[in-house]
Protein backbone atom coordinates (compact mmCIF):
# COMPACT_ATOMS: atom_id res chain seq x y z
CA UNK A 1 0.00 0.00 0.00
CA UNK A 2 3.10 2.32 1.17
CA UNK A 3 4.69 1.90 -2.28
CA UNK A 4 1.96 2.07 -4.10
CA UNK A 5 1.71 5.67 -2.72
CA UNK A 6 5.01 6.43 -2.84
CA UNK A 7 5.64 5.51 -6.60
CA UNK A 8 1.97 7.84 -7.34
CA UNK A 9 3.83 10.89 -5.69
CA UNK A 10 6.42 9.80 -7.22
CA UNK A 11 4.72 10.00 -10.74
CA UNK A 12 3.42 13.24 -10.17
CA UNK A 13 6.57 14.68 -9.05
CA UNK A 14 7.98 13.70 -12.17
CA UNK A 15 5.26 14.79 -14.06
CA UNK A 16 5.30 18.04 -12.52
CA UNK A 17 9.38 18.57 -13.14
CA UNK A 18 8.75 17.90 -16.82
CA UNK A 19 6.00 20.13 -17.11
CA UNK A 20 7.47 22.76 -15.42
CA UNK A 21 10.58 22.70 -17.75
CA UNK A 22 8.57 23.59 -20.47
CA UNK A 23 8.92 26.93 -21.72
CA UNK A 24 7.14 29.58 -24.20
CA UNK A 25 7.83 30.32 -27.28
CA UNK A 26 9.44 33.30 -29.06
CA UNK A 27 10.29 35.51 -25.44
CA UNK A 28 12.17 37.38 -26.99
CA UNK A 29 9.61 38.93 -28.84
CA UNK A 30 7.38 39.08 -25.05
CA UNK A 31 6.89 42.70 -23.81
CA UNK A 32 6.98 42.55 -19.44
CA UNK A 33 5.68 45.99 -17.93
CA UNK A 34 7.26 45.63 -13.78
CA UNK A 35 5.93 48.04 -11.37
CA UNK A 36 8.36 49.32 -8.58
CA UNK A 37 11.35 48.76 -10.12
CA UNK A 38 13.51 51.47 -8.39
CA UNK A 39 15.32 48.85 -5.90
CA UNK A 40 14.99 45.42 -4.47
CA UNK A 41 12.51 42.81 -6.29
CA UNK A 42 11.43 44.77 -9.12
CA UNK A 43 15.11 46.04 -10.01
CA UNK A 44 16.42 42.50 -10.27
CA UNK A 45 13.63 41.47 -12.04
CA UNK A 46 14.04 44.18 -14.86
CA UNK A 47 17.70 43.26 -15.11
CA UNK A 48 17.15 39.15 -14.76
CA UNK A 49 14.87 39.44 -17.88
CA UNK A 50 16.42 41.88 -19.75
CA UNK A 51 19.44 40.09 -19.86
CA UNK A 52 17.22 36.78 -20.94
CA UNK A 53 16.46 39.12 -23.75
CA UNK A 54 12.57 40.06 -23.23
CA UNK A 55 11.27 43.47 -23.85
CA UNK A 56 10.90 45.28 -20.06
CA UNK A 57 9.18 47.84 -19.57
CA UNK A 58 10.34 49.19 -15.96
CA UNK A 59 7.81 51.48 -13.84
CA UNK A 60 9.48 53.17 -10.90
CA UNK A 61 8.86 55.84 -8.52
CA UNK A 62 11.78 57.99 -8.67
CA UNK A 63 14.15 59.73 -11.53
CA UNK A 64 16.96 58.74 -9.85
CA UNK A 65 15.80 54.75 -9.83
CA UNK A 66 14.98 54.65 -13.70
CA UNK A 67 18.17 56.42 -14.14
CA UNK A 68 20.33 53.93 -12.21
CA UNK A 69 18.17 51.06 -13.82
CA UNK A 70 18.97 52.18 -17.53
CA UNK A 71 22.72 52.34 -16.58
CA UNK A 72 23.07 48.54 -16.11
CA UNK A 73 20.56 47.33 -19.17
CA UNK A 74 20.73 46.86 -22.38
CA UNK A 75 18.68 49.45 -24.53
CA UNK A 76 15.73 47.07 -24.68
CA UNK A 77 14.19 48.04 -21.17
CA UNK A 78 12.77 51.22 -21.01
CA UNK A 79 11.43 53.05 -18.07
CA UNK A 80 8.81 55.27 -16.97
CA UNK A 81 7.66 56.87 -13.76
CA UNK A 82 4.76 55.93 -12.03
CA UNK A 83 3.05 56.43 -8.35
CA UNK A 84 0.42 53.53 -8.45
CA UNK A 85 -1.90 56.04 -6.11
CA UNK A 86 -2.21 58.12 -8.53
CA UNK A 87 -4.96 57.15 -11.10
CA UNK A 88 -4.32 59.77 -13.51
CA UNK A 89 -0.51 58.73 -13.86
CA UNK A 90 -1.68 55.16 -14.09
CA UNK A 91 -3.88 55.73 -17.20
CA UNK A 92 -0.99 57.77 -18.73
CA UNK A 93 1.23 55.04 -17.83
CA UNK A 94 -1.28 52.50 -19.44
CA UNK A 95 -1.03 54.93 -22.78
CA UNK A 96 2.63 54.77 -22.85
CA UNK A 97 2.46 50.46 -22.53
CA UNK A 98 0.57 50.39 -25.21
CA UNK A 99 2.29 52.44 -27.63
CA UNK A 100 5.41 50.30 -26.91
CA UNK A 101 4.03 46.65 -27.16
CA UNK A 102 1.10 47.87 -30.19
CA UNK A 103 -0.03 44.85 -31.50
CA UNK A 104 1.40 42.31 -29.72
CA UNK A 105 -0.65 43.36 -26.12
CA UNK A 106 1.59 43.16 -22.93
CA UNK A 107 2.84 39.15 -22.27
CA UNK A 108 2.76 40.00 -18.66
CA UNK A 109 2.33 42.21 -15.58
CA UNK A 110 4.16 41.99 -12.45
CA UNK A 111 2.43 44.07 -9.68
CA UNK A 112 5.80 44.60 -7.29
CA UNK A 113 5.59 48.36 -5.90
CA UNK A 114 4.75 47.94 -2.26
CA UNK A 115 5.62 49.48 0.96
CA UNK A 116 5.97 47.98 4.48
CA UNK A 117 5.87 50.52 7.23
CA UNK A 118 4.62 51.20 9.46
CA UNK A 119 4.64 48.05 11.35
CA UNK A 120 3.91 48.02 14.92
CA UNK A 121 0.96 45.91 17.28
CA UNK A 122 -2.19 47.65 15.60
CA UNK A 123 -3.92 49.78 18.74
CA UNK A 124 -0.56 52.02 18.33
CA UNK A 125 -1.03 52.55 15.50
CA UNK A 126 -4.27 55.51 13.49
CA UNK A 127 -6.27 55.26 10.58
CA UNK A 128 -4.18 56.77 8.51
CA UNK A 129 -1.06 54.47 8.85
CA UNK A 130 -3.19 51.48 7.61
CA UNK A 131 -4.69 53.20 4.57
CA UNK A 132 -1.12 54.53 3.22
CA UNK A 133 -0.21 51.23 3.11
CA UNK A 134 -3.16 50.00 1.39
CA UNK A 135 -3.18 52.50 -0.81
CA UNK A 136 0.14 51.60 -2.41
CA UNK A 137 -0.06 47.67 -1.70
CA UNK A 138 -3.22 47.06 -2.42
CA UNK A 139 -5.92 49.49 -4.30
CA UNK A 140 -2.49 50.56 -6.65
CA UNK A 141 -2.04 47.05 -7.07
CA UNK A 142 -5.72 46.75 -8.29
CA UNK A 143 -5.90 49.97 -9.96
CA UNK A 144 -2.81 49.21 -12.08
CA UNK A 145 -4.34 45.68 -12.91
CA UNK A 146 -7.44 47.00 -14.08
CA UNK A 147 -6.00 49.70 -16.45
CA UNK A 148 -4.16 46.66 -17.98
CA UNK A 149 -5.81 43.94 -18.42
CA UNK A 150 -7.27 44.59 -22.06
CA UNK A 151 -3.33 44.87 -23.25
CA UNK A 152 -2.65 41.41 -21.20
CA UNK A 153 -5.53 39.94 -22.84
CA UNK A 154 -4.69 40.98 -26.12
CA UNK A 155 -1.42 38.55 -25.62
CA UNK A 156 -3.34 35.99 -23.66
CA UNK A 157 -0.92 36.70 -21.00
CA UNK A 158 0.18 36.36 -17.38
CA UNK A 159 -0.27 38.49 -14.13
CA UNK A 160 2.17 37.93 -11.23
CA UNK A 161 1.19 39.50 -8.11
CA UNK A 162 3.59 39.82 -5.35
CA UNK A 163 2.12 38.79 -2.44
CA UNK A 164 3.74 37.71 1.18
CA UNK A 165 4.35 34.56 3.20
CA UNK A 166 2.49 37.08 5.79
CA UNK A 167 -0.15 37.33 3.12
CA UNK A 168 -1.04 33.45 5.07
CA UNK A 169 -0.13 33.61 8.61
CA UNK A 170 0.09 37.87 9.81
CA UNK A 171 2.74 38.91 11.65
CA UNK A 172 3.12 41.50 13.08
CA UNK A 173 0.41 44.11 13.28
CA UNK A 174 -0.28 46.94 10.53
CA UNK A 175 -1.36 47.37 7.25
CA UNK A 176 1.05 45.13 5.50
CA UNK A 177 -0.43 42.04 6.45
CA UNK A 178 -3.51 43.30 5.89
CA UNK A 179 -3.10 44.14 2.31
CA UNK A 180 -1.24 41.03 1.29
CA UNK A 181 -4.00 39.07 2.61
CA UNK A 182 -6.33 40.44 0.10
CA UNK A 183 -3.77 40.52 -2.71
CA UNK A 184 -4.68 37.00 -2.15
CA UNK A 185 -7.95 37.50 -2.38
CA UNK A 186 -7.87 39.93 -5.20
CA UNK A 187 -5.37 37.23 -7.24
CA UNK A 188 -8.07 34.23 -6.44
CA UNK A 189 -10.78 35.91 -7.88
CA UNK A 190 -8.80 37.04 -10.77
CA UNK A 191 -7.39 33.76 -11.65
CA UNK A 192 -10.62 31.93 -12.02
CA UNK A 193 -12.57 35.23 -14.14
CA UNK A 194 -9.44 35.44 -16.48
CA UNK A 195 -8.97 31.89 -17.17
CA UNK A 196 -11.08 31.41 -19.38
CA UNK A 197 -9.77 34.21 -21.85
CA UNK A 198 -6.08 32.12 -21.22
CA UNK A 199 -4.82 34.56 -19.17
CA UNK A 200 -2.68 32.85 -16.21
CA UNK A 201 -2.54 34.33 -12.78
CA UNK A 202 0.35 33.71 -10.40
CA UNK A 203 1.16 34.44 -7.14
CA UNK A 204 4.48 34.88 -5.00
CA UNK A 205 4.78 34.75 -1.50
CA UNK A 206 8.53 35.54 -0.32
CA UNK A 207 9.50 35.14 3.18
CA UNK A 208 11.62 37.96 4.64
CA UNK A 209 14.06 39.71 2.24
CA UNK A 210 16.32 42.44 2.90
CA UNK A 211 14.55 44.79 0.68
CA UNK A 212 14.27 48.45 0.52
CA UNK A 213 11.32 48.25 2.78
CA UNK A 214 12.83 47.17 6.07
CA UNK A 215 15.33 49.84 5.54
CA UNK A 216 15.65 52.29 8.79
CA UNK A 217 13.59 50.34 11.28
CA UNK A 218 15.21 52.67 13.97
CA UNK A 219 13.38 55.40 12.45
CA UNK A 220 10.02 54.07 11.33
CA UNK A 221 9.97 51.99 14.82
CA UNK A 222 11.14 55.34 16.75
CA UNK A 223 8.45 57.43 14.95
CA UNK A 224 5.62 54.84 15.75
CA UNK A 225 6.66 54.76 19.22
CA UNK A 226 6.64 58.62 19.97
CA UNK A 227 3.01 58.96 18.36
CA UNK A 228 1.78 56.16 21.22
CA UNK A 229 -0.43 57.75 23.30
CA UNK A 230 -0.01 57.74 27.11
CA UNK A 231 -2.37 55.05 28.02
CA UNK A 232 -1.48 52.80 25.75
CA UNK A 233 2.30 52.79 26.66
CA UNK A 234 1.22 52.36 30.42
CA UNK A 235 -0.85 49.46 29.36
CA UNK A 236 1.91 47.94 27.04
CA UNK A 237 4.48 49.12 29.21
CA UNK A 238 8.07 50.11 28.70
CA UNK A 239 9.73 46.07 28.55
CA UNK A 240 7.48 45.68 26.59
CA UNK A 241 8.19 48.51 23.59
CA UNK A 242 11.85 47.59 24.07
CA UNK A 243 11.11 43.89 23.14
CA UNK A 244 8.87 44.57 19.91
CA UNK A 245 11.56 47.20 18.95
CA UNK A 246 14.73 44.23 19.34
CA UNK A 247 11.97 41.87 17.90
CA UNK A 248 11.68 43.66 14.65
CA UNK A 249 15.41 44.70 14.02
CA UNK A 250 15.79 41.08 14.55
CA UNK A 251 13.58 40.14 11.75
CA UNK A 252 15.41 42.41 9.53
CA UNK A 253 18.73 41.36 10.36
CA UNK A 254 17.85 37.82 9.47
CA UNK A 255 16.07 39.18 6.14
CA UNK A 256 17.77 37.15 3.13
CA UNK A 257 19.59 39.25 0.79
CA UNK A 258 19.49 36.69 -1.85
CA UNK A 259 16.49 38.45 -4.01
CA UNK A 260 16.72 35.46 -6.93
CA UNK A 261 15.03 33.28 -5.10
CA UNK A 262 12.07 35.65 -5.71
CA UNK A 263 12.60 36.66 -8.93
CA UNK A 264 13.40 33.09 -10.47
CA UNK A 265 9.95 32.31 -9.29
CA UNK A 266 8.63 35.78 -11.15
CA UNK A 267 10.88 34.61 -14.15
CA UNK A 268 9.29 30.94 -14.12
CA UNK A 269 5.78 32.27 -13.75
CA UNK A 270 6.37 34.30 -16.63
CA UNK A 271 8.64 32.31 -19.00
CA UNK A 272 6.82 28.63 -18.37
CA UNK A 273 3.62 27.10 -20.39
CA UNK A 274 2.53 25.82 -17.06
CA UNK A 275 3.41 28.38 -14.43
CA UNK A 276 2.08 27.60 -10.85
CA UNK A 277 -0.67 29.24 -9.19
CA UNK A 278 1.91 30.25 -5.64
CA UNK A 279 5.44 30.21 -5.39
CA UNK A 280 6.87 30.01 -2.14
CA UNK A 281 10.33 31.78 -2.11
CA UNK A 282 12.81 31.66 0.51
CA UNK A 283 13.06 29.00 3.43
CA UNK A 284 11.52 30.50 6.07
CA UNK A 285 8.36 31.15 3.89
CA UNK A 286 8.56 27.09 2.75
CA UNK A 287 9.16 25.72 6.47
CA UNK A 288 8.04 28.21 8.49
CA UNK A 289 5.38 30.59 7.73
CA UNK A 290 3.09 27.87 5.08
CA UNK A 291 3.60 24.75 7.65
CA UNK A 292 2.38 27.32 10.49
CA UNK A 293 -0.39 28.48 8.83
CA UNK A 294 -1.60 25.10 8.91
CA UNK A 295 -1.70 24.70 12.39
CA UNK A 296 -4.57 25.07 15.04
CA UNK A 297 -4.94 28.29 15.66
CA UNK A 298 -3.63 28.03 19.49
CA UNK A 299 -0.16 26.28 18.88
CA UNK A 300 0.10 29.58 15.73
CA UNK A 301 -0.89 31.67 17.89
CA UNK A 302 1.71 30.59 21.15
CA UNK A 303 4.60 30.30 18.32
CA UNK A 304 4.17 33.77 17.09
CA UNK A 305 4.34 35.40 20.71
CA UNK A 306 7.35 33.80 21.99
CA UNK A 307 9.43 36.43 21.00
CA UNK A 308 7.71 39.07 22.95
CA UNK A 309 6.30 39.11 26.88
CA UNK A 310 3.07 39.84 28.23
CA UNK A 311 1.89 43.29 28.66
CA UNK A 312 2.58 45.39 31.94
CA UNK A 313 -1.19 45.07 32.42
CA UNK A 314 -2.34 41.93 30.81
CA UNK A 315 -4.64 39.46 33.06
C-alpha cells in the first residue's frame, strides 16, 4: 500500500518537473511591464529578464531609480515613472504600454511596488497608517491591474502578483499584512474570471528579504513609538516597547539578501507554459510561515508570541 503511494507521488513529481521545464515560445519577442522597479525585487527582475532578452518595460517611482536602472541594461528596457496612487498617472502610464508593445498586447504584468511601514501591534497605530499602506499595496495594485488587463488579454498573457508569506499567517500588526492578505484575495478571484480568456494568474509569496522596505527600522519603529499615546504605553508598558523594537530589528537582520530566489519564481511564472498558481520563495516562507499556517490556531498563535512578553497590564 506504502509503495503504491510512494511511486503515485512519485509520478506526479515527475510529471510536474517535466511540465514545469517547459517553456514559451518566441520571449524574446514578449513585452513585461514591472511596477516598482527602483530597488529590491522589481530592479532584479528588470535586469534578470532583460538580460534573458525580453522586452521590459520598468515602472518606478523615482528619476533617480529609472536612471540607475537604464545604466546597467541593455537598450531594450525602457522606463517610466509611475506612483500607483495616482490614477491619472496610471492611465498615462497604461497609454505609454501600449504604444510600446502595439499589437502584440503586454505578455505580462508583475504588480511589485509595495511598501511595508509602518509596522507596529495595531492599537498604536491611526487610521491613517493602515490606509497609506493599502493604498500603495493594495488598491495601486488593483488599480494598475485594471488599467491593464485589455493589453494582457490581447497577448493571452500572465499576471504575477507579489504577495507575502504574511499574506497566510500575519505577523506582526499593521497594514502590510492586511493588504497582502487580500492581494490574495484579489489574485483568487482574478485567476478563475481570467482563465477562461487564457490569461494565467500567479502568485508569489517571499519570506523575509532584505529589501528596501525594512530599511531604517530605527526610524520608522522610533516614529511609531513617539506617536503612542499615554495610556497605551502604560498598558503595554516600557519592557514591553523595548522587546517589539529588538523583535523587529531582529527580523530584519535575518532578512535574506538573496532576491533570486524571488525573482526566479517571477521569471518561471512568466517564462513557463505551465506556471504555478503560488510560489513560495525563501526558506523561512517554505518551512516556516506555510507549515504554520496550517496549524490550530492556538499552537500559531503561542509560536508567534514567543518572541515578545506579556503586557505590563495583561490578566
Amino acid at each position: 500500500m506504502w509503495l503504491f503511494l510512494a511511486a503515485l507521488v512519485g509520478l506526479w513529481l515527475l510529471c510536474r518537473w517535466y511540465l514545469e521545464r517547459q517553456i514559451v515560445e518566441n520571449l524574446t519577442e514578449k513585452y513585461i511591464f514591472i511596477t516598482g522597479c527602483d530597488s529590491g525585487f522589481g530592479k532584479q527582475l528588470a535586469r534578470q529578464l532583460d538580460a534573458r532578452g525580453l522586452w521590459v518595460l520598468a515602472a518606478c517611482l523615482t528619476p533617480e531609480g529609472a536612471e540607475q536602472l537604464e545604466k546597467v541594461t541593455s537598450d531594450r528596457l525602457k522606463t517610466t515613472l509611475l506612483d500607483v496612487t495616482n490614477t491619472e498617472n496610471v492611465a498615462a502610464t497604461t497609454e505609454w504600454v501600449k504604444t510600446c508593445v502595439g499589437n502584440k498586447g503586454l505578455w505580462g504584468l508583475v504588480n511589485n511596488a509595495a511598501i511595508n511601514y509602518p509596522v507596529a501591534p495595531n492599537e498604536w497605530l491611526k487610521k491613517e497608517d493602515f490606509a497609506k499602506v493599502l493604498e500603495v499595496n493594495l488598491l495601486g495594485l488593483i488599480d494598475v491591474t485594471l488599467h491593464m488587463l485589455p493589453l494582457v488579454r490581447r497577448a493571452r498573457g500572465r499576471v504575477v502578483n507579489l504577495s507575502s508569506a504574511v499574506g497566510r499567517l500575519a505577523a506582526p500588526g499593521g497594514g502590510y499584512c492586511l493588504s497582502k492578505f487580500a492581494v490574495e484575495a484579489f489574485s483568487d478571484t482574478l485567476r478563475r474570471e481570467l482563465s477562461p480568456f487564457g490569461i494565467r494568474t500567479s502568485i508569489i509569496e517571499p519570506g523575509g528579504f532584505a529589501t528596501n522596505m525594512l530599511n531604517n527600522p530605527d526610524q520608522h519603529l522610533k516614529g511609531v513609538f513617539n506617536k503612542i499615546p499615554p495610556h497605551v504605553k502604560e498598558f503595554y508598558g516600557q519592557p514591553y516597547l523595548d522587546a517589539y523594537y529588538k523583535y523587529i530589528c531582529t527580523l530584519v537582520k535575518l532578512s535574506s539578501k538573496n532576491f533570486r530566489l524571488v525573482t526566479n519564481c517571477i521569471e518561471h511564472a512568466l517564462t513557463a507554459r505551465y506556471p504555478r498558481t503560488r510560489y513560495s520563495a525563501g526558506w523561512d516562507a517554505k518551512f516556516f510561515f506555510l507549515p504554520v499556517s496550517y496549524l490550530p490556531t492556538a499552537i500559531t498563535d503561542y509560536i508567534l508570541s514567543i518572541p515578545l512578553p506579556k503586557p505590563a497590564q495583561a490578566v
